[in-house]
Structure formats: C-alpha cells, structure tokens
C-alpha atoms as a PDB file:
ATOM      1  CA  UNK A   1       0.000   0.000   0.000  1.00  0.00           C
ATOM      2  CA  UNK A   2       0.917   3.506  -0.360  1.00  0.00           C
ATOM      3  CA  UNK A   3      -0.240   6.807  -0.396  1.00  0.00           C
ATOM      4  CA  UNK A   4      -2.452   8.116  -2.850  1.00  0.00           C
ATOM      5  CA  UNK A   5      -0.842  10.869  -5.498  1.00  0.00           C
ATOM      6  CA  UNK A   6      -3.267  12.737  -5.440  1.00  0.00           C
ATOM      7  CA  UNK A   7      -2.538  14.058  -1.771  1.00  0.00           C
ATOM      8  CA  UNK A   8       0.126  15.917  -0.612  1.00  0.00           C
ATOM      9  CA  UNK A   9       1.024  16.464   2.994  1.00  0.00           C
ATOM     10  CA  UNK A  10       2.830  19.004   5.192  1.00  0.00           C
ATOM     11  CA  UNK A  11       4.287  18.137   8.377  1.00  0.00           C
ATOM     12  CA  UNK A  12       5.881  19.847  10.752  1.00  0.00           C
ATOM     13  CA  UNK A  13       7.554  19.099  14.258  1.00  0.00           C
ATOM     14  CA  UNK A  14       3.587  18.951  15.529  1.00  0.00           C
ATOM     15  CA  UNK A  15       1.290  18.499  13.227  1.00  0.00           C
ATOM     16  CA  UNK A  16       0.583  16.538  10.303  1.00  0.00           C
ATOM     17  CA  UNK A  17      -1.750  17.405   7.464  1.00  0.00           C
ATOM     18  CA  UNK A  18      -3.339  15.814   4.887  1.00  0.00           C
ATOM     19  CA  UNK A  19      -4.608  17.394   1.554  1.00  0.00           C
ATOM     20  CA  UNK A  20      -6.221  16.125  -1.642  1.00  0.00           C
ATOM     21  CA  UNK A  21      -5.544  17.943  -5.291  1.00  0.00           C
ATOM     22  CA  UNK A  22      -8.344  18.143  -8.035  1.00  0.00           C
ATOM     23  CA  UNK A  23      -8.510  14.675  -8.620  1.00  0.00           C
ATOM     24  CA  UNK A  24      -8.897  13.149  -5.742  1.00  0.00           C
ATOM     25  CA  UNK A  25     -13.026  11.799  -4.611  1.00  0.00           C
ATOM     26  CA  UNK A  26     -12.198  13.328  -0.559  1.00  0.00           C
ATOM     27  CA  UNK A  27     -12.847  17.052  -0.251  1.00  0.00           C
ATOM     28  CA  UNK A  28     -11.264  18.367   2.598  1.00  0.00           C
ATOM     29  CA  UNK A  29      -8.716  18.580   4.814  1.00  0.00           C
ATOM     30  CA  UNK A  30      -7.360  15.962   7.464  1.00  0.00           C
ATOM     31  CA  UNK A  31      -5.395  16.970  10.203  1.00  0.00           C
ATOM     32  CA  UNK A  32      -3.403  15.360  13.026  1.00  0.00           C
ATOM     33  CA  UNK A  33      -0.374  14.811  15.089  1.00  0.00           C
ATOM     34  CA  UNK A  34       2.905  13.718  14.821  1.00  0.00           C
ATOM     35  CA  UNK A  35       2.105  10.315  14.525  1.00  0.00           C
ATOM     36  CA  UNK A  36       0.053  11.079  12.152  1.00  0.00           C
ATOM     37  CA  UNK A  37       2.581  12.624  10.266  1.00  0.00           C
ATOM     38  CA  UNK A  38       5.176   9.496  10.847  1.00  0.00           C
ATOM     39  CA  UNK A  39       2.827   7.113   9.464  1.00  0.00           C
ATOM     40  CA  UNK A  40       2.362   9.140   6.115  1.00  0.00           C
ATOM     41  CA  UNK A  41       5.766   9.701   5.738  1.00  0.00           C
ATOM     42  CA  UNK A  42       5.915   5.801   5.525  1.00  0.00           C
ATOM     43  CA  UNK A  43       3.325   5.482   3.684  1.00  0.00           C
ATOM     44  CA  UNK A  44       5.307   7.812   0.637  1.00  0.00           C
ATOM     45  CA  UNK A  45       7.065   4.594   0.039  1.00  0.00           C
ATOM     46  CA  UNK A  46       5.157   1.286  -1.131  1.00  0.00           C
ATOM     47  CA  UNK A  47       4.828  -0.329   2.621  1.00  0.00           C
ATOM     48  CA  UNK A  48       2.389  -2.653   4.609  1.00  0.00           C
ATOM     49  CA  UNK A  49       1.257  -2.362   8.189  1.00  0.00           C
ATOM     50  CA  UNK A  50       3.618  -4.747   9.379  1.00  0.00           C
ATOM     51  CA  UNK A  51       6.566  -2.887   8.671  1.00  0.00           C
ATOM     52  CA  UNK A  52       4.995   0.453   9.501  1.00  0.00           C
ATOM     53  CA  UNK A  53       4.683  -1.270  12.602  1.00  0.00           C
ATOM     54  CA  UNK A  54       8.135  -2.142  13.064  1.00  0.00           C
ATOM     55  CA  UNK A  55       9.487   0.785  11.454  1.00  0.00           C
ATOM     56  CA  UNK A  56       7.880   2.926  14.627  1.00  0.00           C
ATOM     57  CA  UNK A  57       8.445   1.089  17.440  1.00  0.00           C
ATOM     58  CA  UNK A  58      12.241   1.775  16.743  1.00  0.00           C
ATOM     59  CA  UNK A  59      11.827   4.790  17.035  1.00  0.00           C
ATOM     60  CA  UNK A  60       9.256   5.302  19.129  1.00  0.00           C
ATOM     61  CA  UNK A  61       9.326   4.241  23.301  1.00  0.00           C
ATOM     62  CA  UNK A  62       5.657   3.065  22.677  1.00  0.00           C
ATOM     63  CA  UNK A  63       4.472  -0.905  23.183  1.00  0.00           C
ATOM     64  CA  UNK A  64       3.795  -2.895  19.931  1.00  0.00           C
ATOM     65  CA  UNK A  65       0.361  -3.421  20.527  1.00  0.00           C
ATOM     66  CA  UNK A  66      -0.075   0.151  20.991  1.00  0.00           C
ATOM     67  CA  UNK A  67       1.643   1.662  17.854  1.00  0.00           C
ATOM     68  CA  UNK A  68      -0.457  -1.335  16.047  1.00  0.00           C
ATOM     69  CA  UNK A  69      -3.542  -0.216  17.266  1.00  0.00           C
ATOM     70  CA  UNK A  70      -3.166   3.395  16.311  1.00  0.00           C
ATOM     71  CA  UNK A  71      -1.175   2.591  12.407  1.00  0.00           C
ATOM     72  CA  UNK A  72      -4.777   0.401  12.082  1.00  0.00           C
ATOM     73  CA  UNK A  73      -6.754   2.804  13.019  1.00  0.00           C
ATOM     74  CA  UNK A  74      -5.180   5.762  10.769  1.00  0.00           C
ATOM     75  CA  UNK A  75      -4.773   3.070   7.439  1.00  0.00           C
ATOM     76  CA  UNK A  76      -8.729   2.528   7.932  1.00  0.00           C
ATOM     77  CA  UNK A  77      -9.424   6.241   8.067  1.00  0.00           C
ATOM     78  CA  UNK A  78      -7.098   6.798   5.293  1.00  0.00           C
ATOM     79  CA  UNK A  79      -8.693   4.011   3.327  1.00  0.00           C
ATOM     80  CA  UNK A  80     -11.917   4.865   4.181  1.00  0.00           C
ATOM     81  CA  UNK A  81     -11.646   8.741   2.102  1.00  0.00           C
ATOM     82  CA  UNK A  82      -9.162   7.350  -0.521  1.00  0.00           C
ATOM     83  CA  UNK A  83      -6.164   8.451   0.620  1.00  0.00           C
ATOM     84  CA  UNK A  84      -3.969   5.069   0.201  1.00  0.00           C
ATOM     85  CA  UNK A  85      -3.551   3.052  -3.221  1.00  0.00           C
ATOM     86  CA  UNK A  86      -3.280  -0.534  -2.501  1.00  0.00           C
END
C-alpha cells in the first residue's frame, strides 16, 4: 500500500496534514499529530502495516500493541476517504 498521489502532505515538528488535489473523490482537509505525520511519511514509500509497525516502534518508546492499534486505526481512516492506493 501507499499513499495516494493525489494528496500531498505538510508536516511539521507537531502536526501533520493531509490534503487532496483536483482529482482526488475526498474534499477536505485531514489533520493530526505527529504520529500522524510518521505514518504518512511511511506510507510515501510502497509499505504494509507490518513494517509500519516495526518501522515505529524503533523509534518510538511506545508498546507494539499500541503503535499497532493506532497505524490500524489511521490506514482505515485513510482508506476509508481514498487516501492510500493498494
């Protein structure tokens, strides 16, 4: 899976958002945190939710079940408005 072309985020130390161009079917804006924003910058690159998984609880002092919970949570959302290919 991997993020839809057509949106483009911004992220900054903070906050993380989420924005569709002219072709994309969601109109609006999403907004979130930072791990928000870590999950779509690993979703830039063709990925699954294993190794997003993985990928953040290296860097992240969070449990596995925890930062599972939360990347399943944020792929379904994303899925849900059309946000991720795959």
């Amino acid at each position: 899976m991997k993020l839809n072309p057509e949106f483009i985020t911004h992220l900054t130390n903070d906050e993380a958002i989420l924005v569709p161009l002219g072709g994309a079917q969601f109109h609006g804006i999403v907004r979130g945190n930072a791990t928000l924003g870590a999950i779509l910058e690993r979703l830039k690159q063709d990925t699954t939710e294993a190794q997003i998984v993985e990928s953040m609880c290296r860097e992240y002092d969070a449990s596995e079940e925890t930062v599972a919970a939360d990347v399943h949570r944020v792929v379904e959302q994303l899925r849900g408005i059309g946000a991720i290919d795959g």
